[in-house]
C-alpha atoms as a PDB file:
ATOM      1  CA  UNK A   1      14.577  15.825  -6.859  1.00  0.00           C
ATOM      2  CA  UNK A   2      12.944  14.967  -3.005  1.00  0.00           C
ATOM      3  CA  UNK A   3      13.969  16.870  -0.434  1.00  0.00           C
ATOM      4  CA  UNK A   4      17.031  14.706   1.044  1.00  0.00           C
ATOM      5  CA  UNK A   5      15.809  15.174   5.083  1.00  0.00           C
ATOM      6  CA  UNK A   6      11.729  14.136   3.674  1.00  0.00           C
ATOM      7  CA  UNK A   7      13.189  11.450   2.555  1.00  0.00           C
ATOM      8  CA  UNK A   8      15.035  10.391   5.253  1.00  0.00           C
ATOM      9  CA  UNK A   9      12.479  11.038   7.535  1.00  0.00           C
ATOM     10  CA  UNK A  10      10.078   8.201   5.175  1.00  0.00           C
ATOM     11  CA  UNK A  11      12.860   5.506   5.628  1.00  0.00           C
ATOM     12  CA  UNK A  12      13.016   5.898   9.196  1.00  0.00           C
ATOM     13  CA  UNK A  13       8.838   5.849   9.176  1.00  0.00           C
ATOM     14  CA  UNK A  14       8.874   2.917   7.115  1.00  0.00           C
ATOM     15  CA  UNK A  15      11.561   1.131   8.686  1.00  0.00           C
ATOM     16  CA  UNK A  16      11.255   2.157  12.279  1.00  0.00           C
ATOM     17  CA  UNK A  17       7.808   3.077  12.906  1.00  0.00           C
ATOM     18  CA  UNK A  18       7.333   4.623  16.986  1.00  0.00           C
ATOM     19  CA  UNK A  19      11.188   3.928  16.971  1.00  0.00           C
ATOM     20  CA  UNK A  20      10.332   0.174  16.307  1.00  0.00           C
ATOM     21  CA  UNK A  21      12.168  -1.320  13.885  1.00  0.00           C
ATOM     22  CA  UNK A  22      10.374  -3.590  11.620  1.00  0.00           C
ATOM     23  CA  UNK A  23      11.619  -7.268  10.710  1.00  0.00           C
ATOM     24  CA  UNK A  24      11.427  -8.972   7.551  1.00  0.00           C
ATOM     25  CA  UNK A  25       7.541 -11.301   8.028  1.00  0.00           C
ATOM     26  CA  UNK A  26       5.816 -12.936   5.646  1.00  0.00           C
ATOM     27  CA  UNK A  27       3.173  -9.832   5.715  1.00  0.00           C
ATOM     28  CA  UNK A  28       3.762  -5.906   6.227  1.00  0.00           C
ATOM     29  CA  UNK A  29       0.835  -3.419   7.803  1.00  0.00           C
ATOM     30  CA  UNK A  30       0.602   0.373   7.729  1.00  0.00           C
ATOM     31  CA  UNK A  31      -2.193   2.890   9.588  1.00  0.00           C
ATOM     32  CA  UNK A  32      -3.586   5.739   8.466  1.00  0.00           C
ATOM     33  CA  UNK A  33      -2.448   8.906  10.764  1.00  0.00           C
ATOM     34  CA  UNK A  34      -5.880   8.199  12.779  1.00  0.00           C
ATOM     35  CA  UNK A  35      -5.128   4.915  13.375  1.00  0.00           C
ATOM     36  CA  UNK A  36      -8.840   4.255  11.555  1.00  0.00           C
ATOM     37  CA  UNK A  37      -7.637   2.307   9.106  1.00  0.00           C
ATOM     38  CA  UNK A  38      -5.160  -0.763   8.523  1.00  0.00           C
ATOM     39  CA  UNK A  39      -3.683  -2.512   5.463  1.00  0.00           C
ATOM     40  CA  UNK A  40      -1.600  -5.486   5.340  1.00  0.00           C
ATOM     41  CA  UNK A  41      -0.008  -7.287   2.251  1.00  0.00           C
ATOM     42  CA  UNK A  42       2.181  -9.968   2.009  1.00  0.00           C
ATOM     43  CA  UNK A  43       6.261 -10.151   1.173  1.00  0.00           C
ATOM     44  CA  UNK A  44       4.781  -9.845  -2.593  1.00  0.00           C
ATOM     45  CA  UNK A  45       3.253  -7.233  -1.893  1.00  0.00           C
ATOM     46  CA  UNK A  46      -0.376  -8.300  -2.363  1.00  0.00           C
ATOM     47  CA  UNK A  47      -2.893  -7.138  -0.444  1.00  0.00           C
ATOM     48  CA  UNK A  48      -4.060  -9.616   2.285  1.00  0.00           C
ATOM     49  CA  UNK A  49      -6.253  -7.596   4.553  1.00  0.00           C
ATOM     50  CA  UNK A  50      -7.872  -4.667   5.448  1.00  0.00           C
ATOM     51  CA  UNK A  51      -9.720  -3.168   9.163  1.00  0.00           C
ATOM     52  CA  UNK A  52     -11.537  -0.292   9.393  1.00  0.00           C
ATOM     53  CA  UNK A  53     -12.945   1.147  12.756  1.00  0.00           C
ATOM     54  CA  UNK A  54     -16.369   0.634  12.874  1.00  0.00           C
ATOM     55  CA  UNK A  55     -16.693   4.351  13.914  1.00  0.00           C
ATOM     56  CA  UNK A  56     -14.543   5.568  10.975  1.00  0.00           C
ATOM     57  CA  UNK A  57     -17.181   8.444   9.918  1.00  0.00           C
ATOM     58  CA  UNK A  58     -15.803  10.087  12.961  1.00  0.00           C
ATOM     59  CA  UNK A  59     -12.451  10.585  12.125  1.00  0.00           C
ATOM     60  CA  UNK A  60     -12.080  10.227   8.423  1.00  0.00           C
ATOM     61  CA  UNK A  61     -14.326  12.102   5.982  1.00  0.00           C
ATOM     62  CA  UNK A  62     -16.373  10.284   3.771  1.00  0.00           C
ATOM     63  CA  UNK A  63     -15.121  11.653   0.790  1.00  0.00           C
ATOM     64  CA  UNK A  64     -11.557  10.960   1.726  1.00  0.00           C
ATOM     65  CA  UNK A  65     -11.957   7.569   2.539  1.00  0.00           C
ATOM     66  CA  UNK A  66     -10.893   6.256  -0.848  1.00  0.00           C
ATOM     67  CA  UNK A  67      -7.737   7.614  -0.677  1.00  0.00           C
ATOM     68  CA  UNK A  68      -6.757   7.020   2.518  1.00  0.00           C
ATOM     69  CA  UNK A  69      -7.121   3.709   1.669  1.00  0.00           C
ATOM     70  CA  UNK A  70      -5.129   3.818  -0.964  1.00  0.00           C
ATOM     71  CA  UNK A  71      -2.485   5.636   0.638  1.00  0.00           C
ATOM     72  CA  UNK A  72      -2.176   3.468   3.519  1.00  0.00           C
ATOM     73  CA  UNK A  73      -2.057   0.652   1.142  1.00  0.00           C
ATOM     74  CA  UNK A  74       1.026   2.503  -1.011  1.00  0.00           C
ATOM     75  CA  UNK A  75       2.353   2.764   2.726  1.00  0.00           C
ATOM     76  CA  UNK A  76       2.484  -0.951   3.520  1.00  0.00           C
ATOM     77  CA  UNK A  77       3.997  -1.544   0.055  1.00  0.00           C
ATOM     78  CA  UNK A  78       6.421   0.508   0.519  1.00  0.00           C
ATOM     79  CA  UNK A  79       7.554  -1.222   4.068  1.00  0.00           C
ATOM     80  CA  UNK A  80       7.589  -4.706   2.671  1.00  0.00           C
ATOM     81  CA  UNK A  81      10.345  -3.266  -0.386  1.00  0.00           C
ATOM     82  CA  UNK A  82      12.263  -0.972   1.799  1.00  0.00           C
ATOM     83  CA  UNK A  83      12.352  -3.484   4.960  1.00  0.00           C
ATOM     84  CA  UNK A  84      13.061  -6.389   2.603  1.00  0.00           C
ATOM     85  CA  UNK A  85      16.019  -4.342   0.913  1.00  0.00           C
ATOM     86  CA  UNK A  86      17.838  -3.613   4.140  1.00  0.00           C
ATOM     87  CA  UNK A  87      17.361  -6.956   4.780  1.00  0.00           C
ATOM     88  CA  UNK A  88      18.429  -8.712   2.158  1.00  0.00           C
ATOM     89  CA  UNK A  89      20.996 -11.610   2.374  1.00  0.00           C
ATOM     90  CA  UNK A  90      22.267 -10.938  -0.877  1.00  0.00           C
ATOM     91  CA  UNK A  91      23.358  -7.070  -0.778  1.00  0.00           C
ATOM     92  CA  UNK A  92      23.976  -7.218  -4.591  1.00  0.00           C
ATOM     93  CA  UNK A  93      22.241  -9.881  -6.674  1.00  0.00           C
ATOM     94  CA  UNK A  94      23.132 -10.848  -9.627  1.00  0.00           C
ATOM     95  CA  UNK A  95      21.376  -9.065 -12.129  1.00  0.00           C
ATOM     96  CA  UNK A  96      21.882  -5.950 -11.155  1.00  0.00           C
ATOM     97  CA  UNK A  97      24.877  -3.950 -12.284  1.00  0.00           C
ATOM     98  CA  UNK A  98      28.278  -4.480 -11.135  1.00  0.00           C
ATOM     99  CA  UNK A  99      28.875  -0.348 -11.233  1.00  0.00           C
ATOM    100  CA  UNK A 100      26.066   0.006  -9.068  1.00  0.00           C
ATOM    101  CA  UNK A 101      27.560   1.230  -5.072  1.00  0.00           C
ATOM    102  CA  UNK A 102      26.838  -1.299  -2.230  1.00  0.00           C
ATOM    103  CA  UNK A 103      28.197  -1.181   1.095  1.00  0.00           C
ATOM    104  CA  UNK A 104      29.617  -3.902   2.897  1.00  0.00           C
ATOM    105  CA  UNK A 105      27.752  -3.725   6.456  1.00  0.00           C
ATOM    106  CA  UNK A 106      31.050  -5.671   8.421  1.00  0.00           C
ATOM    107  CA  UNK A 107      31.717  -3.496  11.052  1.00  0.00           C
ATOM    108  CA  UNK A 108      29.708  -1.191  10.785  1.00  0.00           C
ATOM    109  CA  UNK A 109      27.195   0.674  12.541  1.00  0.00           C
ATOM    110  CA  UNK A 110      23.272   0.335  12.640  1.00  0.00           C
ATOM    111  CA  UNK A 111      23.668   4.475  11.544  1.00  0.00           C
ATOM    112  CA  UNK A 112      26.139   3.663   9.260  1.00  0.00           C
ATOM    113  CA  UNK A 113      23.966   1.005   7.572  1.00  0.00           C
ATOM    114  CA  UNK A 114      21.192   2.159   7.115  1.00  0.00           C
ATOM    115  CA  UNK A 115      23.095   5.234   5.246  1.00  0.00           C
ATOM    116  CA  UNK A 116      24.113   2.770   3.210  1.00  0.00           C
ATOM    117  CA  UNK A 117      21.041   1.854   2.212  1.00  0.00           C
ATOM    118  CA  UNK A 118      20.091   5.634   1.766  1.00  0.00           C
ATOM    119  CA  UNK A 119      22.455   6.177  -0.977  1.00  0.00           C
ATOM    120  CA  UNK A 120      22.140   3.516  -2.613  1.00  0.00           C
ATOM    121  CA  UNK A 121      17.958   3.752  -2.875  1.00  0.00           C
ATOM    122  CA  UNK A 122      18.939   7.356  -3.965  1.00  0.00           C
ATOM    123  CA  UNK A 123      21.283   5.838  -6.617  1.00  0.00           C
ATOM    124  CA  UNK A 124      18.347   3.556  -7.690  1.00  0.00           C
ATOM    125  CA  UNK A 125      16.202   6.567  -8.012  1.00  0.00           C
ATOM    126  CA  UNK A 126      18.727   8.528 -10.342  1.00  0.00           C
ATOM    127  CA  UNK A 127      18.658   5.349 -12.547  1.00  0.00           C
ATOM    128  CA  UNK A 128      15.095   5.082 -12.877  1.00  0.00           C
ATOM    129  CA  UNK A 129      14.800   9.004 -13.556  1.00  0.00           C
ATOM    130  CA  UNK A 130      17.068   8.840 -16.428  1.00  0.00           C
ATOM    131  CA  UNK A 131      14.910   5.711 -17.579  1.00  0.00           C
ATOM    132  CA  UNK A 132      11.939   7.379 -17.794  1.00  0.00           C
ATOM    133  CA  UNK A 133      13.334  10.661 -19.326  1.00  0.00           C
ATOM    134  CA  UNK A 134      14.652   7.899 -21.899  1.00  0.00           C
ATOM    135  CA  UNK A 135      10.681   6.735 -22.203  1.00  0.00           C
ATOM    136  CA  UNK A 136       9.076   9.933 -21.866  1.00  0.00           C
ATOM    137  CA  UNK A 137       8.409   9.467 -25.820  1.00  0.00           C
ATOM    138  CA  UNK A 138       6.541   6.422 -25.880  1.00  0.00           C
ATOM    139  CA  UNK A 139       3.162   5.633 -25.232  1.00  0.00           C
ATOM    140  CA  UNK A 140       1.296   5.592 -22.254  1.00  0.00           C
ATOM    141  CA  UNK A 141       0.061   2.268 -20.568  1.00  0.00           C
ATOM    142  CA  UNK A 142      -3.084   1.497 -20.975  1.00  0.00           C
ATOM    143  CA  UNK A 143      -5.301   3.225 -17.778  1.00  0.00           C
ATOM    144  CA  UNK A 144      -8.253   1.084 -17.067  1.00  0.00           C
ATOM    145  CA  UNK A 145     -10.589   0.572 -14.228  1.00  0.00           C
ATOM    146  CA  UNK A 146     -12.020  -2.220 -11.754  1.00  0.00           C
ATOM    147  CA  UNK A 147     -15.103  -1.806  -9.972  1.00  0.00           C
ATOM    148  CA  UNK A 148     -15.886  -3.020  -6.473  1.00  0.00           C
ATOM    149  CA  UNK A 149     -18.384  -5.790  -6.871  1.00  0.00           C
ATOM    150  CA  UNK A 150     -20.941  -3.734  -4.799  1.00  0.00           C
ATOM    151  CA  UNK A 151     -20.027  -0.421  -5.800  1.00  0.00           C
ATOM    152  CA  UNK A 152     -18.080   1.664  -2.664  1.00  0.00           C
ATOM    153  CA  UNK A 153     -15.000   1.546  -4.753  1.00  0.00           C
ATOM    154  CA  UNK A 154     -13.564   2.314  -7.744  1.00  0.00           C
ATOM    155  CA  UNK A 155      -9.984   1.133  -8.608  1.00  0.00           C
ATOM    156  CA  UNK A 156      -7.674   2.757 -11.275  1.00  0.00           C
ATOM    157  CA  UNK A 157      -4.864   0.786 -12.940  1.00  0.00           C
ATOM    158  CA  UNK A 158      -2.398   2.005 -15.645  1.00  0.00           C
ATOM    159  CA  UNK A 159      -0.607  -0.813 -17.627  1.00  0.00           C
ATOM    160  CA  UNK A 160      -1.915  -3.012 -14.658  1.00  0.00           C
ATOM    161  CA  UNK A 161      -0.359  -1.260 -11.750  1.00  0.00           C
ATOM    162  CA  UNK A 162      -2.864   0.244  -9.329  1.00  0.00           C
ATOM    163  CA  UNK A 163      -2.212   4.441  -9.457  1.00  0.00           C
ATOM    164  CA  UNK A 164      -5.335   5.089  -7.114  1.00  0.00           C
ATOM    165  CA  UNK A 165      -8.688   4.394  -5.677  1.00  0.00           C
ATOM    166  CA  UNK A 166     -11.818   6.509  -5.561  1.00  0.00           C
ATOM    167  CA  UNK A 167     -15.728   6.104  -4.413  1.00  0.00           C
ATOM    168  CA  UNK A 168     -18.685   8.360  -3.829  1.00  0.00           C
ATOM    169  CA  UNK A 169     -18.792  10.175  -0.700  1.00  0.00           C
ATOM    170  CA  UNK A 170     -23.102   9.870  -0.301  1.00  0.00           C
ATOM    171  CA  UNK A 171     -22.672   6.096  -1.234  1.00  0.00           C
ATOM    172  CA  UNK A 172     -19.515   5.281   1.559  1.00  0.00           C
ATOM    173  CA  UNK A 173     -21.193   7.540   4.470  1.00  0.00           C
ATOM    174  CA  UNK A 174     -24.145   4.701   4.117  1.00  0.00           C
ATOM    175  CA  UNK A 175     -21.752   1.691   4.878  1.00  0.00           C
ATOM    176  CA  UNK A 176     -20.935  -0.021   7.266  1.00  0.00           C
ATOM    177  CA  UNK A 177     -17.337  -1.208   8.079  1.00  0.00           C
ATOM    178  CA  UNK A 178     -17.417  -4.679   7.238  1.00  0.00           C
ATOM    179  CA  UNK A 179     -19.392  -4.423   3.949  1.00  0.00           C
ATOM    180  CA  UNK A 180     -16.555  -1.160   2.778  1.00  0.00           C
ATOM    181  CA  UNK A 181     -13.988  -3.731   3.888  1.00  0.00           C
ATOM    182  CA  UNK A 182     -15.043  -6.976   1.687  1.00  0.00           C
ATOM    183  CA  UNK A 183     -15.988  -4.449  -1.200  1.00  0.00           C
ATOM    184  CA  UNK A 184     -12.664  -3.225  -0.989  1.00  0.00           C
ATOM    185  CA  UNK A 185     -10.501  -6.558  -0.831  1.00  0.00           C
ATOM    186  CA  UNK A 186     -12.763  -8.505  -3.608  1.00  0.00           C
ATOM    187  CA  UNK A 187     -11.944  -5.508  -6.024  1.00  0.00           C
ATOM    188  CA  UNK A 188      -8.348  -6.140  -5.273  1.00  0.00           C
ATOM    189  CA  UNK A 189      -9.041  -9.973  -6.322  1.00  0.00           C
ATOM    190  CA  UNK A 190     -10.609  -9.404  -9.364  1.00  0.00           C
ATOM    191  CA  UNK A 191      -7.537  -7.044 -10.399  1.00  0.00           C
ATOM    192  CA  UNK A 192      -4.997 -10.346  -9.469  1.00  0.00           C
ATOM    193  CA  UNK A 193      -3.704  -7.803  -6.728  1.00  0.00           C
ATOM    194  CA  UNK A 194      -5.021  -9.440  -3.614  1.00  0.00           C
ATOM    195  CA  UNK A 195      -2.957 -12.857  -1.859  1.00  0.00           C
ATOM    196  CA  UNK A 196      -4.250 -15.898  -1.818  1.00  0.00           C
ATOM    197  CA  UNK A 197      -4.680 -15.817   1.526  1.00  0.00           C
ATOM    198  CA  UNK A 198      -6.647 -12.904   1.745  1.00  0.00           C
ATOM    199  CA  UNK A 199      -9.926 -12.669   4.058  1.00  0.00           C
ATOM    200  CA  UNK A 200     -12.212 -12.514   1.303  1.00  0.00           C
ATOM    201  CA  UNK A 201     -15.115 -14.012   2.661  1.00  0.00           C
ATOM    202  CA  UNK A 202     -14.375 -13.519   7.099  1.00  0.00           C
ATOM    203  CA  UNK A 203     -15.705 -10.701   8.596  1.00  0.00           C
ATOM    204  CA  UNK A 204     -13.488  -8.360  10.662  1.00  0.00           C
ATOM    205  CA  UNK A 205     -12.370  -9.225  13.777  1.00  0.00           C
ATOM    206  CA  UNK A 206     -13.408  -6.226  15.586  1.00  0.00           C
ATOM    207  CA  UNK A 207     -17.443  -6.959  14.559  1.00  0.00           C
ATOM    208  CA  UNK A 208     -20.064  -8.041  16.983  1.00  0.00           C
ATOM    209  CA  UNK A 209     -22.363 -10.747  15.942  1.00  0.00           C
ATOM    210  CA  UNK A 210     -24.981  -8.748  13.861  1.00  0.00           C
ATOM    211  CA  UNK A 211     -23.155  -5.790  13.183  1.00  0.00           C
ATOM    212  CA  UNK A 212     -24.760  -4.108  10.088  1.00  0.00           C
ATOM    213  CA  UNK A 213     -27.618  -6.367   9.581  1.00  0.00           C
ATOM    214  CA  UNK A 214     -29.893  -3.366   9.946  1.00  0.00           C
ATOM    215  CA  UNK A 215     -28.295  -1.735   6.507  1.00  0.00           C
ATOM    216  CA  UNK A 216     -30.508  -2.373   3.749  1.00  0.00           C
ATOM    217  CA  UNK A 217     -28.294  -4.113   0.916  1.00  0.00           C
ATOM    218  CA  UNK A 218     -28.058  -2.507  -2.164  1.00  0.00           C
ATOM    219  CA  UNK A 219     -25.601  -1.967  -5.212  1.00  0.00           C
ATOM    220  CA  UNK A 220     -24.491   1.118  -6.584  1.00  0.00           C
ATOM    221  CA  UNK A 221     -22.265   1.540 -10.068  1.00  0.00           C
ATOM    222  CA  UNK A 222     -20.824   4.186 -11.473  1.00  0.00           C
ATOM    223  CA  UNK A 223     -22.396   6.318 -14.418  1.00  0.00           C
ATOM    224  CA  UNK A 224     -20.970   5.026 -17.632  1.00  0.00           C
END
């Protein structure tokens, strides 16, 4: 089982990040710890958009960039379920269980609330631990893989859910923002994770006019 206080201590991140608390939006962000990198998705969670500091070499490793990607990504899903949970109109909808604890938030406290909400995510988790003891037996999804159409990135899936992202250190030291962020957000498309609205062919906002047009293009693909 988590530790109750790490826990705690991710629902106030996620729900009050710098003491902030975070509305329901049509789209949710999350930063990496050196503010390099940022992902947003939508209420669906789908990823719309991605920035990466030009200078990103200089505070994230090349060989870690894939996964701090990826976690930052898992970070701003995570915001749009949690904030959209303590938001919700409906506290208990209809399919869900009638046995299953929710608080009625009359009267109470912002504290008191969101405690609410604790215990009941925690009851939630129980649930879904005794499901998959209950599927432990059966077969593993499917794991399969989608390649960024230039090559930076590698994205892993198991029965269509991404589980994590990797790419070549040598190859992602050689690119440029821009080109690492369009790689990254068409792989997303061609998995049917990426909104409709997503930037797909806009470059970022923080790029001068000619930024990168001195990299030589080129492709790279992973060994079979």
């Amino acid at each position: 089982m988590p530790d109750v206080s790490a826990v705690n201590a991710q629902l106030d991140n996620l729900l009050q990040p710098g003491d902030e608390r975070v509305e329901p939006a049509a789209e949710y962000e999350a930063r990496d710890a050196s503010h390099t990198i940022k992902v947003t998705v939508d209420a669906q969670r789908r990823l719309s958009d991605v920035d990466i500091q030009l200078r990103w070499s200089s505070r994230v490793p090349a060989d870690q960039l894939a996964g701090v990607l990826f976690d930052t990504y898992i970070q701003a899903i995570q915001r749009a379920m949690v904030v959209e949970l303590a938001n919700a109109a409906d506290p208990q909808p209809a399919h869900l269980s009638a046995d299953i604890p929710v608080d009625d938030v009359t009267g109470k406290s912002f504290d008191e609330w969101i405690a609410g909400i604790r215990a009941r995510i925690s009851d939630i988790d129980t649930r879904l631990e005794a499901i998959e003891r209950a599927e432990a037996g059966r077969s593993a999804p499917e794991a399969t893989d989608v390649r960024s159409p230039l090559g930076f990135f590698l994205l892993h899936l198991r029965g269509g859910d991404p589980t994590g992202v990797s790419g070549s250190a040598n190859i992602l030291a050689r690119a440029g923002a821009d080109r690492l962020r369009q790689d990254f957000l068409e792989m997303f498309a061609a998995a049917g994770l990426a909104a409709p609205t997503a930037a797909l062919s806009q470059p970022a906002p923080h790029s001068p006019a000619g930024e990168g047009d001195d990299e030589e293009p080129f492709e790279f693909r992973y060994d079979e």
